[in-house]
PDB file of N, CA and C in Angstrom:
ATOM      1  N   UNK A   1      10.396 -18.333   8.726  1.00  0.00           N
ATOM      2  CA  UNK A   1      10.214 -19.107   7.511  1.00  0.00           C
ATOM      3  C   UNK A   1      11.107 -18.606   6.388  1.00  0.00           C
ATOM      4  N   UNK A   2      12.128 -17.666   6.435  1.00  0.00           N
ATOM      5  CA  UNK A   2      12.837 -17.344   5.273  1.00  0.00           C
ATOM      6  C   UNK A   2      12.542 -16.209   4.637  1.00  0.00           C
ATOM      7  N   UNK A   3      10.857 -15.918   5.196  1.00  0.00           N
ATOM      8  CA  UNK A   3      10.478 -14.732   4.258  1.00  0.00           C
ATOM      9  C   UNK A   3      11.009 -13.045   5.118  1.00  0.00           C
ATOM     10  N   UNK A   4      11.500 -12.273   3.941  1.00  0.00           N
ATOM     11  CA  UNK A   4      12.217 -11.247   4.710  1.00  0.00           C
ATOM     12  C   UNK A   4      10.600 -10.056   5.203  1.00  0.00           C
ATOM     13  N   UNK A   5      10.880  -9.524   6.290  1.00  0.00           N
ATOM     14  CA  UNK A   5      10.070  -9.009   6.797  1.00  0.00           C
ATOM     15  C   UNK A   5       9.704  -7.521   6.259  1.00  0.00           C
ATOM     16  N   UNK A   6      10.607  -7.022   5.514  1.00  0.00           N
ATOM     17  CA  UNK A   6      10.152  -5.612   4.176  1.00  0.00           C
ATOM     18  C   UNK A   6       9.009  -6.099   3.583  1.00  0.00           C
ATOM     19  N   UNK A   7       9.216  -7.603   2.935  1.00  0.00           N
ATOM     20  CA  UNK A   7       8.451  -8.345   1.856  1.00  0.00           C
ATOM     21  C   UNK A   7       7.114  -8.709   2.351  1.00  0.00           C
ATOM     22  N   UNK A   8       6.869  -9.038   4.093  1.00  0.00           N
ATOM     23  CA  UNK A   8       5.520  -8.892   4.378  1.00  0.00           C
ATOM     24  C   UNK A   8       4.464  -7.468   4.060  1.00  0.00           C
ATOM     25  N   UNK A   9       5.506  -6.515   5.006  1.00  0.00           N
ATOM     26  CA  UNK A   9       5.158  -5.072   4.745  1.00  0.00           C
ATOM     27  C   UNK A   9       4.218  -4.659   3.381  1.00  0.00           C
ATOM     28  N   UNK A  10       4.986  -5.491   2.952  1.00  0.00           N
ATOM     29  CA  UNK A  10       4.683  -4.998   1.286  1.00  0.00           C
ATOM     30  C   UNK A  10       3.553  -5.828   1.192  1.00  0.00           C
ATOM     31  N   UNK A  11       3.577  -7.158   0.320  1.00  0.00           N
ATOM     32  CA  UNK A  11       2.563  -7.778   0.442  1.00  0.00           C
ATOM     33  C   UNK A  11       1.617  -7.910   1.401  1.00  0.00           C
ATOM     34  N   UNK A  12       1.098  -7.869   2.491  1.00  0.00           N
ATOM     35  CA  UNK A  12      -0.012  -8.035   3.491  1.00  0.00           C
ATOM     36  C   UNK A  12      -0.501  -7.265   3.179  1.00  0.00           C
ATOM     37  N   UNK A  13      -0.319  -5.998   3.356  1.00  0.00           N
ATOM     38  CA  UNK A  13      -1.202  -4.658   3.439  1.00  0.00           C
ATOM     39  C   UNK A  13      -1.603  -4.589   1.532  1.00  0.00           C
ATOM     40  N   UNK A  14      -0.892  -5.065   0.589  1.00  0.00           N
ATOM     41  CA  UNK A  14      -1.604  -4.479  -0.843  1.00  0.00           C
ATOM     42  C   UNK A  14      -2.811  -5.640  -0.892  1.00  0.00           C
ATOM     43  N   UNK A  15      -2.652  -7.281  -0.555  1.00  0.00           N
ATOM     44  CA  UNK A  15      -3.542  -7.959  -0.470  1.00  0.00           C
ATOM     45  C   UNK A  15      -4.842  -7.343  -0.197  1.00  0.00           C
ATOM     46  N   UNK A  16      -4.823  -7.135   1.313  1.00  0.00           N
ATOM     47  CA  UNK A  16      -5.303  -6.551   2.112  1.00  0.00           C
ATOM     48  C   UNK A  16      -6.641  -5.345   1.059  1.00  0.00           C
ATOM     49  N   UNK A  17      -5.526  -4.528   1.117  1.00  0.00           N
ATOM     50  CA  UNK A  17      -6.197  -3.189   0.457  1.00  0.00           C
ATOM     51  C   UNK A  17      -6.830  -3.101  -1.175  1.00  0.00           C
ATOM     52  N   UNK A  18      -6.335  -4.435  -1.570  1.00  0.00           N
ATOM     53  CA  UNK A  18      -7.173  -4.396  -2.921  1.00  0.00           C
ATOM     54  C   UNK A  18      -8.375  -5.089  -2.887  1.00  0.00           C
ATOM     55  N   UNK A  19      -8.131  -6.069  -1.645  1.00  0.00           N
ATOM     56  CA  UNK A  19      -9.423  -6.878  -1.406  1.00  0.00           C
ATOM     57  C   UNK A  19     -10.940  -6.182  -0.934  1.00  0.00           C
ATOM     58  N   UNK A  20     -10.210  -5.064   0.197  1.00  0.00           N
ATOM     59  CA  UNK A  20     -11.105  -4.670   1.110  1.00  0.00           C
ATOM     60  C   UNK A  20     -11.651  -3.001  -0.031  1.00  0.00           C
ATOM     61  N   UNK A  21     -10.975  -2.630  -0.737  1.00  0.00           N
ATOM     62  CA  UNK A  21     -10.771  -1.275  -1.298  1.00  0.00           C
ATOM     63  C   UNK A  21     -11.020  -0.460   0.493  1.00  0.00           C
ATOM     64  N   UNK A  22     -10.153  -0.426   0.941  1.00  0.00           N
ATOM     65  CA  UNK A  22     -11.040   0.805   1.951  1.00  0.00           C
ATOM     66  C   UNK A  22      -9.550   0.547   2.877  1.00  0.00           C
ATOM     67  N   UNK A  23      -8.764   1.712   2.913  1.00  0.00           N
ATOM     68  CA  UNK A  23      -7.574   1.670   3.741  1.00  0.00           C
ATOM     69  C   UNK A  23      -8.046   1.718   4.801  1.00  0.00           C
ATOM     70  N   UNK A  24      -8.864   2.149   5.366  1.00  0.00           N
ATOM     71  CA  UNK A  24      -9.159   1.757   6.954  1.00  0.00           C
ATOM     72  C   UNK A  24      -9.195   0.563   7.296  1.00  0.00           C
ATOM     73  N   UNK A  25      -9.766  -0.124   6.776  1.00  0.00           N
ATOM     74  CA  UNK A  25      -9.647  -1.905   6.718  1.00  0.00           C
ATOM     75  C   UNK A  25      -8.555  -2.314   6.725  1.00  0.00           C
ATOM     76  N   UNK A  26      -7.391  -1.870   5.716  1.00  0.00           N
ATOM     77  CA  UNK A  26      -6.147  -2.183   5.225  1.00  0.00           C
ATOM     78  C   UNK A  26      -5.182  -1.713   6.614  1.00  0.00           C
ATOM     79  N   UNK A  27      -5.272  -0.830   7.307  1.00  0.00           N
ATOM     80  CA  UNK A  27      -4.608  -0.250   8.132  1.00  0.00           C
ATOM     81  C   UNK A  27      -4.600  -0.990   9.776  1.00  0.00           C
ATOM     82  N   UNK A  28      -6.115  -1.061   9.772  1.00  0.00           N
ATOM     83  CA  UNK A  28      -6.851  -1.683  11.062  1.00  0.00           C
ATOM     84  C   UNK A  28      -6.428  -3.465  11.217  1.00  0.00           C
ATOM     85  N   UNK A  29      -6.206  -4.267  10.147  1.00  0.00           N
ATOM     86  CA  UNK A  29      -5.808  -5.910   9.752  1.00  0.00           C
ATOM     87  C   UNK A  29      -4.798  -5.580   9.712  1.00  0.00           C
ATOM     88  N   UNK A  30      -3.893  -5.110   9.257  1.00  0.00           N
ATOM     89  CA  UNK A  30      -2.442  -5.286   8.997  1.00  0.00           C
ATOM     90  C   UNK A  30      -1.251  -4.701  10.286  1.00  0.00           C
ATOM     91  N   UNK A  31      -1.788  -3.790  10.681  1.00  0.00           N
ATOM     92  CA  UNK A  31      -0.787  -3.107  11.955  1.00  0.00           C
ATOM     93  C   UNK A  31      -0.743  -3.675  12.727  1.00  0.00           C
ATOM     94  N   UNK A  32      -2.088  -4.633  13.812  1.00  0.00           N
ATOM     95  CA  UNK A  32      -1.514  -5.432  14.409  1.00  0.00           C
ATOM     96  C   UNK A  32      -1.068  -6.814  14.449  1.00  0.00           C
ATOM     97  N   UNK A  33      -0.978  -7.273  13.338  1.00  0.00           N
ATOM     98  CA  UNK A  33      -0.609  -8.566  12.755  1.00  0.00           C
ATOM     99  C   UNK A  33       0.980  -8.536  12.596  1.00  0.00           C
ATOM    100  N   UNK A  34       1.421  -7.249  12.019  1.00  0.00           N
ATOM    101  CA  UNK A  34       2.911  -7.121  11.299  1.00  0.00           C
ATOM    102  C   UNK A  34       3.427  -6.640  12.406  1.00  0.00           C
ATOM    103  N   UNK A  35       3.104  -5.460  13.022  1.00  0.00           N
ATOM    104  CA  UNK A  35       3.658  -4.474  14.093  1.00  0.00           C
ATOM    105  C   UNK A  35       4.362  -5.747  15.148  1.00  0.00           C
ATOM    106  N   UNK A  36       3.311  -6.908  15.900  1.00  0.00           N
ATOM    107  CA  UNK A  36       4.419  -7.280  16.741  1.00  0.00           C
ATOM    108  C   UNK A  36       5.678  -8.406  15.996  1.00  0.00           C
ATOM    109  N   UNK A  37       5.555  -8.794  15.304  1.00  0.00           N
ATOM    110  CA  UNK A  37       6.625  -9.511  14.168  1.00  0.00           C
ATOM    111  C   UNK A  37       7.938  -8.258  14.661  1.00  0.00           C
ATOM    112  N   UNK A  38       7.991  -7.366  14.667  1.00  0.00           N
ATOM    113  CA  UNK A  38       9.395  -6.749  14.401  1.00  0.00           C
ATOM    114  C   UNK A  38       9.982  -6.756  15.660  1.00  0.00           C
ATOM    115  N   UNK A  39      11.490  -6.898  16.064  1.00  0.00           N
ATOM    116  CA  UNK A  39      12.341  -6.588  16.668  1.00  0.00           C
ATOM    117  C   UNK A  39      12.576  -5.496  17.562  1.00  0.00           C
ATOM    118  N   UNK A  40      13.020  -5.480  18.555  1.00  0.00           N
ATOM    119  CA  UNK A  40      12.686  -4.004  19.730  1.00  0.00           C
ATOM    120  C   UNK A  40      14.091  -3.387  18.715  1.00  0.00           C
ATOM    121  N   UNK A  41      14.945  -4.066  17.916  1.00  0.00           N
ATOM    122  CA  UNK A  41      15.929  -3.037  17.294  1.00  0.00           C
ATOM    123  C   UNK A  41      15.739  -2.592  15.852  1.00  0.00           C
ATOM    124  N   UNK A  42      14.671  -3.015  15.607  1.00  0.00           N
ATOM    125  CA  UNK A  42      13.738  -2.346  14.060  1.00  0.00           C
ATOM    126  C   UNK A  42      13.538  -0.560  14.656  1.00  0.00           C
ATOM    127  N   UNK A  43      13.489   0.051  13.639  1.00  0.00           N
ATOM    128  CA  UNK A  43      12.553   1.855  13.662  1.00  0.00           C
ATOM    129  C   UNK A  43      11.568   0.771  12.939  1.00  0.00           C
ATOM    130  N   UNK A  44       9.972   1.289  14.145  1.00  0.00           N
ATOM    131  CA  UNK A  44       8.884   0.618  13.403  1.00  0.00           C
ATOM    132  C   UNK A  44       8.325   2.112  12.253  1.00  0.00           C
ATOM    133  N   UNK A  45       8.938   3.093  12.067  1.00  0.00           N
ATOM    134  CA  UNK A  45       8.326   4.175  11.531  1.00  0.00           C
ATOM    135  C   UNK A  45       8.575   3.905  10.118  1.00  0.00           C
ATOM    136  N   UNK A  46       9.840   2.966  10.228  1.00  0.00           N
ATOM    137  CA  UNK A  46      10.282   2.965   8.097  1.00  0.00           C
ATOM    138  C   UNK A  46       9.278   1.529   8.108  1.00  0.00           C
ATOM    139  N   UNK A  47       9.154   0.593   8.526  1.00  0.00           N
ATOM    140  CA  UNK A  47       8.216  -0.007   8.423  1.00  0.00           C
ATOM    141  C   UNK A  47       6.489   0.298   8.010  1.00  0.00           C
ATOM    142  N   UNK A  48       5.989   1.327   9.058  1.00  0.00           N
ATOM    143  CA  UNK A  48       5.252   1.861   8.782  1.00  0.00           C
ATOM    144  C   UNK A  48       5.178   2.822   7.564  1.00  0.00           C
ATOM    145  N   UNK A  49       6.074   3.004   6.670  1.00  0.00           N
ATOM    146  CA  UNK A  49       5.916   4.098   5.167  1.00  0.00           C
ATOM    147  C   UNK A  49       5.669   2.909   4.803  1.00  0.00           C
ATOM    148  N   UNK A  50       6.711   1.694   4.626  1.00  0.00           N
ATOM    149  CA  UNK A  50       6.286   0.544   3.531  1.00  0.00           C
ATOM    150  C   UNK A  50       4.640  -0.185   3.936  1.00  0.00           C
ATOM    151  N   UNK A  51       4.322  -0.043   4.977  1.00  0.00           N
ATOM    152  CA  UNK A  51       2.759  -0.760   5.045  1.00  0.00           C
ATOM    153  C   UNK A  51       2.111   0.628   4.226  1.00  0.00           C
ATOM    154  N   UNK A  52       1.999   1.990   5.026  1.00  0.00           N
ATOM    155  CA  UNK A  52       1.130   2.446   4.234  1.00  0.00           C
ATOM    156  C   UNK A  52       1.022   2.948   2.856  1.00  0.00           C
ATOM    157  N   UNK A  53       2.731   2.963   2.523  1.00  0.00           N
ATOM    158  CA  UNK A  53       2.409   3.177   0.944  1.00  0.00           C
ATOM    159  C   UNK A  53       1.665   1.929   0.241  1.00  0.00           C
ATOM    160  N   UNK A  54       2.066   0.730   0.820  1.00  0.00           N
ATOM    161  CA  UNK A  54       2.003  -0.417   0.000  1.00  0.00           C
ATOM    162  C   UNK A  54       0.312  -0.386  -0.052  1.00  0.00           C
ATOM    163  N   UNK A  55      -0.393   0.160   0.996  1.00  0.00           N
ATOM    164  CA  UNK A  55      -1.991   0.100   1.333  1.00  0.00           C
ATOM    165  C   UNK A  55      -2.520   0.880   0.713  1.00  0.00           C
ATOM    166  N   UNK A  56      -1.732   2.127   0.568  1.00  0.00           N
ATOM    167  CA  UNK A  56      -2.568   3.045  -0.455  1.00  0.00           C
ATOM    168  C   UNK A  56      -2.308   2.857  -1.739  1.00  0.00           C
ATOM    169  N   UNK A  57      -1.186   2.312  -2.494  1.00  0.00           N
ATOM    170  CA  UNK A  57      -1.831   2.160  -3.663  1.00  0.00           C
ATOM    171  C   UNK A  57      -2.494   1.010  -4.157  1.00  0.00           C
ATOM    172  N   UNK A  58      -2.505  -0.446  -3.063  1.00  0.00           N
ATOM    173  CA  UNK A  58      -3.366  -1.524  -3.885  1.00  0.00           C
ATOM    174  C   UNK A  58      -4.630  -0.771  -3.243  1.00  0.00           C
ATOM    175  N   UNK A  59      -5.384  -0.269  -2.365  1.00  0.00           N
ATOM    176  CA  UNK A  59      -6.514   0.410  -2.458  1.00  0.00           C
ATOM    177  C   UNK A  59      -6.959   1.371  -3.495  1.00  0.00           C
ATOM    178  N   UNK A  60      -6.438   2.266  -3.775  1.00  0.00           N
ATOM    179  CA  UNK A  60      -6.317   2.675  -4.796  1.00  0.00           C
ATOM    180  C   UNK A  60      -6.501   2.478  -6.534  1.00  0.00           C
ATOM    181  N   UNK A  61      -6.034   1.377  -6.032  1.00  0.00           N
ATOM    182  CA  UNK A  61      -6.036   1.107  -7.659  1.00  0.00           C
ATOM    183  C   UNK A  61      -7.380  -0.385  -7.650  1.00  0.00           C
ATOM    184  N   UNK A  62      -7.552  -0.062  -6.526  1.00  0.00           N
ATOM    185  CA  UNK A  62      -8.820  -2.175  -6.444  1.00  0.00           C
ATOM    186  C   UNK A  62      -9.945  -1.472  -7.382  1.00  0.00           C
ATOM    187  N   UNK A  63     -10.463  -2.472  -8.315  1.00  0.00           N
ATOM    188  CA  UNK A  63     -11.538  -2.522  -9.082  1.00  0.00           C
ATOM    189  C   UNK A  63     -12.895  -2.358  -8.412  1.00  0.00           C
ATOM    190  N   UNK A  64     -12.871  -2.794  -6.982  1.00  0.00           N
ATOM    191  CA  UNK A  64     -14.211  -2.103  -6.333  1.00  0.00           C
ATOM    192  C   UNK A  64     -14.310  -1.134  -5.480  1.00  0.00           C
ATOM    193  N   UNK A  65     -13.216  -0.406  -5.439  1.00  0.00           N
ATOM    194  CA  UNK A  65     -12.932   0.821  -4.685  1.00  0.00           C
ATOM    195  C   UNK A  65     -14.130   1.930  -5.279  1.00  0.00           C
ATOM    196  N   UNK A  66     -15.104   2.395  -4.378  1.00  0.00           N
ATOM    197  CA  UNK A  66     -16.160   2.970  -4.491  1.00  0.00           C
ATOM    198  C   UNK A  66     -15.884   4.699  -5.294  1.00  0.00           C
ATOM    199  N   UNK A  67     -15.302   4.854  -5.039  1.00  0.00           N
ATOM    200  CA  UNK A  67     -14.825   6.487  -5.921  1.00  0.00           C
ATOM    201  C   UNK A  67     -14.504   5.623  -6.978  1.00  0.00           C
ATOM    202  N   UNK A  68     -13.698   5.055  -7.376  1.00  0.00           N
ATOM    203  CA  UNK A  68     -13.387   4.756  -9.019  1.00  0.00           C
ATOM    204  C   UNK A  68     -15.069   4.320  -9.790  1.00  0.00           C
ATOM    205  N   UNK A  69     -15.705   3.204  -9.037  1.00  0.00           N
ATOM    206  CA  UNK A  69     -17.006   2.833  -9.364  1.00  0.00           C
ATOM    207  C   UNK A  69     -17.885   4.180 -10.118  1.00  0.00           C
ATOM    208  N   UNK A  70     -18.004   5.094  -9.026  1.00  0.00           N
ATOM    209  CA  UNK A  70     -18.470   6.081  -9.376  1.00  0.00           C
ATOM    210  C   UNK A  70     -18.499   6.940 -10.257  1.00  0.00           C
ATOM    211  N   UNK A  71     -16.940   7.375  -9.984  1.00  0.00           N
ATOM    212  CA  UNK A  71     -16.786   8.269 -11.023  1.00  0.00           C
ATOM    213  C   UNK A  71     -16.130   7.614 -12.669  1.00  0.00           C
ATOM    214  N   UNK A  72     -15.562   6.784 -12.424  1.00  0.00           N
ATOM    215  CA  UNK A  72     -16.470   6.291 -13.554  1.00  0.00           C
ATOM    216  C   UNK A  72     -17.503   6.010 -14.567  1.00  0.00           C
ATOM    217  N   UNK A  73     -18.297   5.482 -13.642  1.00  0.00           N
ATOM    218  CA  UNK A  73     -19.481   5.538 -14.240  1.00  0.00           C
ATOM    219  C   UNK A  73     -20.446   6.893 -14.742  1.00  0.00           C
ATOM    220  N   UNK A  74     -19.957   8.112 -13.798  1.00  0.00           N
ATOM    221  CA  UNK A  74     -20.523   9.457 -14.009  1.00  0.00           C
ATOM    222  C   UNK A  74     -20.319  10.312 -15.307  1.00  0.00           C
ATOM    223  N   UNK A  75     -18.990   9.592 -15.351  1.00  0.00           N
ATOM    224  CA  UNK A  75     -17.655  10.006 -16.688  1.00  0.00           C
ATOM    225  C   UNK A  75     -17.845   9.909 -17.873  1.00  0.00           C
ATOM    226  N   UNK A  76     -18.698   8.103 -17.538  1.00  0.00           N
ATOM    227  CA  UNK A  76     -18.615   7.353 -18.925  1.00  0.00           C
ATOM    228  C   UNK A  76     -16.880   6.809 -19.125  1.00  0.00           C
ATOM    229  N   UNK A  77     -16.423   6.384 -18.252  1.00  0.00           N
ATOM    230  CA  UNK A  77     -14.994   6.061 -18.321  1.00  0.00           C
ATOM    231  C   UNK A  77     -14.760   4.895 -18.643  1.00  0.00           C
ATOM    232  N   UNK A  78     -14.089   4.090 -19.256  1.00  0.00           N
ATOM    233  CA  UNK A  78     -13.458   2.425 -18.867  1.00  0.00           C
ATOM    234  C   UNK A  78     -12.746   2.434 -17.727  1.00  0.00           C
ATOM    235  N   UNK A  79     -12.555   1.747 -17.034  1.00  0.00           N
ATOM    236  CA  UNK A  79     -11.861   1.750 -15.415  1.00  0.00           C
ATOM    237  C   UNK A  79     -10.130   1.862 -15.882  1.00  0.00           C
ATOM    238  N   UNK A  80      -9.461   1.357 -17.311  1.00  0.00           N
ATOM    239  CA  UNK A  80      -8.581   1.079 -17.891  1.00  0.00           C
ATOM    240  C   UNK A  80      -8.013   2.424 -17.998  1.00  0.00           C
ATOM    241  N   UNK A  81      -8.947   3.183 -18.510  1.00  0.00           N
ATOM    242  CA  UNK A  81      -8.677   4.311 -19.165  1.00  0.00           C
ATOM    243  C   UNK A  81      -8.050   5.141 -18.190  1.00  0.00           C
ATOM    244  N   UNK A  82      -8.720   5.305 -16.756  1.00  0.00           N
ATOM    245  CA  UNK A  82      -8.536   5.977 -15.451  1.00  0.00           C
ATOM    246  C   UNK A  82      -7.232   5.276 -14.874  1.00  0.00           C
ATOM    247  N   UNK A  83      -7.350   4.048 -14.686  1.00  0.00           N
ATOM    248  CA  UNK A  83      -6.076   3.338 -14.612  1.00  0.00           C
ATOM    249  C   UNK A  83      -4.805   4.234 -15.189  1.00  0.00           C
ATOM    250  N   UNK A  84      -4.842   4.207 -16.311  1.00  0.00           N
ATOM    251  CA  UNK A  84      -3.577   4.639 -17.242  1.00  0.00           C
ATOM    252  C   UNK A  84      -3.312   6.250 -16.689  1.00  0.00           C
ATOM    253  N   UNK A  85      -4.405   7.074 -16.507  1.00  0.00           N
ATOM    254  CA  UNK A  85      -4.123   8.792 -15.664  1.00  0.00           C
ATOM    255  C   UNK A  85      -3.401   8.292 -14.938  1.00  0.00           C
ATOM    256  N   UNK A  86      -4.022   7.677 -13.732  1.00  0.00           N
ATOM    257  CA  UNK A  86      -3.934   7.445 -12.394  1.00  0.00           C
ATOM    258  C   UNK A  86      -2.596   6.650 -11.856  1.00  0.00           C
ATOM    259  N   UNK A  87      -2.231   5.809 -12.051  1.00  0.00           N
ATOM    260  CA  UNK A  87      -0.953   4.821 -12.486  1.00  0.00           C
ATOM    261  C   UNK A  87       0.300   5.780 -12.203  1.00  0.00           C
ATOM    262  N   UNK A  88       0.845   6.504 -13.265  1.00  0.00           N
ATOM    263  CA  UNK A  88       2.118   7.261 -13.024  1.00  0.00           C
ATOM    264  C   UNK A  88       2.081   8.287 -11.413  1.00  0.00           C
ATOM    265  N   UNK A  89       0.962   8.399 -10.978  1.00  0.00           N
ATOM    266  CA  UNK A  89       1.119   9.280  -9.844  1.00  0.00           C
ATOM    267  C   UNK A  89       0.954   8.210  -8.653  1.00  0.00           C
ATOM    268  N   UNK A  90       0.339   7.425  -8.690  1.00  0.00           N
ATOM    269  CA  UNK A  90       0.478   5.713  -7.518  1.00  0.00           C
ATOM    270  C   UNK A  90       1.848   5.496  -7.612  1.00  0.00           C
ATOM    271  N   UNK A  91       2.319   5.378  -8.590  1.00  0.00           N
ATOM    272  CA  UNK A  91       3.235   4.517  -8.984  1.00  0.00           C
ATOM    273  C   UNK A  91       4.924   5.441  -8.205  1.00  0.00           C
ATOM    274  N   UNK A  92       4.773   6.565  -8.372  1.00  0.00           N
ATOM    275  CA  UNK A  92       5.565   7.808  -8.075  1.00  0.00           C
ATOM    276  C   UNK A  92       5.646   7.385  -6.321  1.00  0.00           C
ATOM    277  N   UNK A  93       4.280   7.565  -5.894  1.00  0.00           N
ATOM    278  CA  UNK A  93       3.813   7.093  -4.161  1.00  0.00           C
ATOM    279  C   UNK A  93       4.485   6.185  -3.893  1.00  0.00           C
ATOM    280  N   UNK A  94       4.405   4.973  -4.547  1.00  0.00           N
ATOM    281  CA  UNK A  94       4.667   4.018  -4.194  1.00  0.00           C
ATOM    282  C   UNK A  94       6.977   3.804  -3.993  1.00  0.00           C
ATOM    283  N   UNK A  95       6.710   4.340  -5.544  1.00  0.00           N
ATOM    284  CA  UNK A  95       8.583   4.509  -5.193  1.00  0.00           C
ATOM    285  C   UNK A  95       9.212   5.422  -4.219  1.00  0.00           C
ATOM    286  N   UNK A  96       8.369   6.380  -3.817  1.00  0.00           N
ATOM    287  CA  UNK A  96       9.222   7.701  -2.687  1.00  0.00           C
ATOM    288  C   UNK A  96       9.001   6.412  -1.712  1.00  0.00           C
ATOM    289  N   UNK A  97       7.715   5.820  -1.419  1.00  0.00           N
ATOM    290  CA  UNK A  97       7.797   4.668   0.090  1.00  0.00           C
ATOM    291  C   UNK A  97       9.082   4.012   0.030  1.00  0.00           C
ATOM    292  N   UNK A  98       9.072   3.452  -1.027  1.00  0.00           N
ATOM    293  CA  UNK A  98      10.630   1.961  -1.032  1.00  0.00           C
ATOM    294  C   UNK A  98      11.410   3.100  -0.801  1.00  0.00           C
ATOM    295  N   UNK A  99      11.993   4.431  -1.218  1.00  0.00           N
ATOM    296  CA  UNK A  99      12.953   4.792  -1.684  1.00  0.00           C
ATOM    297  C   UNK A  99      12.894   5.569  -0.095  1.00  0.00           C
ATOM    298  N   UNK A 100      12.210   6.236   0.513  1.00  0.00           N
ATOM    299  CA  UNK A 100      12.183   6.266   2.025  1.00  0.00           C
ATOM    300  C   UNK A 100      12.671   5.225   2.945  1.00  0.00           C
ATOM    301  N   UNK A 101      11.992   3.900   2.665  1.00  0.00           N
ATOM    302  CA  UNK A 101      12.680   3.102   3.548  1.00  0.00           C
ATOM    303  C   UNK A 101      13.834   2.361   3.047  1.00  0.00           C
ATOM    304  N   UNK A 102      14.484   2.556   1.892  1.00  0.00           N
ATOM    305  CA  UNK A 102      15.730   1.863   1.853  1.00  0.00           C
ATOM    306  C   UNK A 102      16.733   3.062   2.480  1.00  0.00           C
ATOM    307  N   UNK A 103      15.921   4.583   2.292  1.00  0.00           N
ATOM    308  CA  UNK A 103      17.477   5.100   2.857  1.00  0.00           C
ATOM    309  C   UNK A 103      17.338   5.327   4.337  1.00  0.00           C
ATOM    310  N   UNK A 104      15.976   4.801   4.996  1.00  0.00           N
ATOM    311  CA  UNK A 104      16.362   4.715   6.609  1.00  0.00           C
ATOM    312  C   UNK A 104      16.831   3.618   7.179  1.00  0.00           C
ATOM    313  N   UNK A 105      16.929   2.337   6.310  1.00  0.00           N
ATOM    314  CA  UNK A 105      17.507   1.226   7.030  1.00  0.00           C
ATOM    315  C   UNK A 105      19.129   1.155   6.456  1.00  0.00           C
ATOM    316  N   UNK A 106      19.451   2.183   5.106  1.00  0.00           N
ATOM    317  CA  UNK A 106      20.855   2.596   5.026  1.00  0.00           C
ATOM    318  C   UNK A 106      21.320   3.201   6.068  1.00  0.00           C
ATOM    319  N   UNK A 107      20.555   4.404   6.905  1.00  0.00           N
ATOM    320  CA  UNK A 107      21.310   5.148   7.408  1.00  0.00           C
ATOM    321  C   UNK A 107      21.143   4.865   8.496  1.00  0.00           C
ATOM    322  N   UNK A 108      20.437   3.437   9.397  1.00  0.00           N
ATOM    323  CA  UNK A 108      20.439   2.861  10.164  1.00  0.00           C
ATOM    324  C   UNK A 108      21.644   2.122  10.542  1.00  0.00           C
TER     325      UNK A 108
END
């Protein structure tokens, strides 16, 4: 259909993981859905950084993800507030993933 197959990687699994908050969910739906999509001349391993970074941080960051609920609430936190800590170090995760798999399909 046109759509490039990095761009599933990415999107499926954050859907996924913000919906479900629970990367096991995110991991268990998405690997075998995407995994046979690729090519016997793909490395499914740089594939695999972009699913699981992409899974851990929309889990991570989902509004019903049960540790944020919590501790939150234990805190007395706004979820916003934790957001804003939390954010620059997801966000860090999330760029070493892209920045992993752009330089294995460079040096591919």
């Amino acid at each position: 259909m046109g759509v490039p197959l990095y761009l599933l990687f990415i999107i499926f699994p954050f859907v996924i993981g913000w919906v479900s908050a629970s990367f096991s969910i995110t991991i268990g739906l998405t690997v075998p859905f995407l995994f046979p999509l690729l090519s016997p001349d793909t490395n499914p391993a740089l594939y695999a950084v972009l699913l699981y970074a992409s899974g851990f941080f929309s889990y991570f960051i989902s509004p019903i993800h049960l540790c944020q609920i919590v501790s939150n609430n234990f805190f007395g936190i706004r979820p916003i507030d934790a957001y804003k800590k939390q954010f620059p170090t997801l966000a860090i995760t999330f760029a070493a993933g892209l920045l992993l798999f752009a330089m294995g399909t460079f040096l591919n």
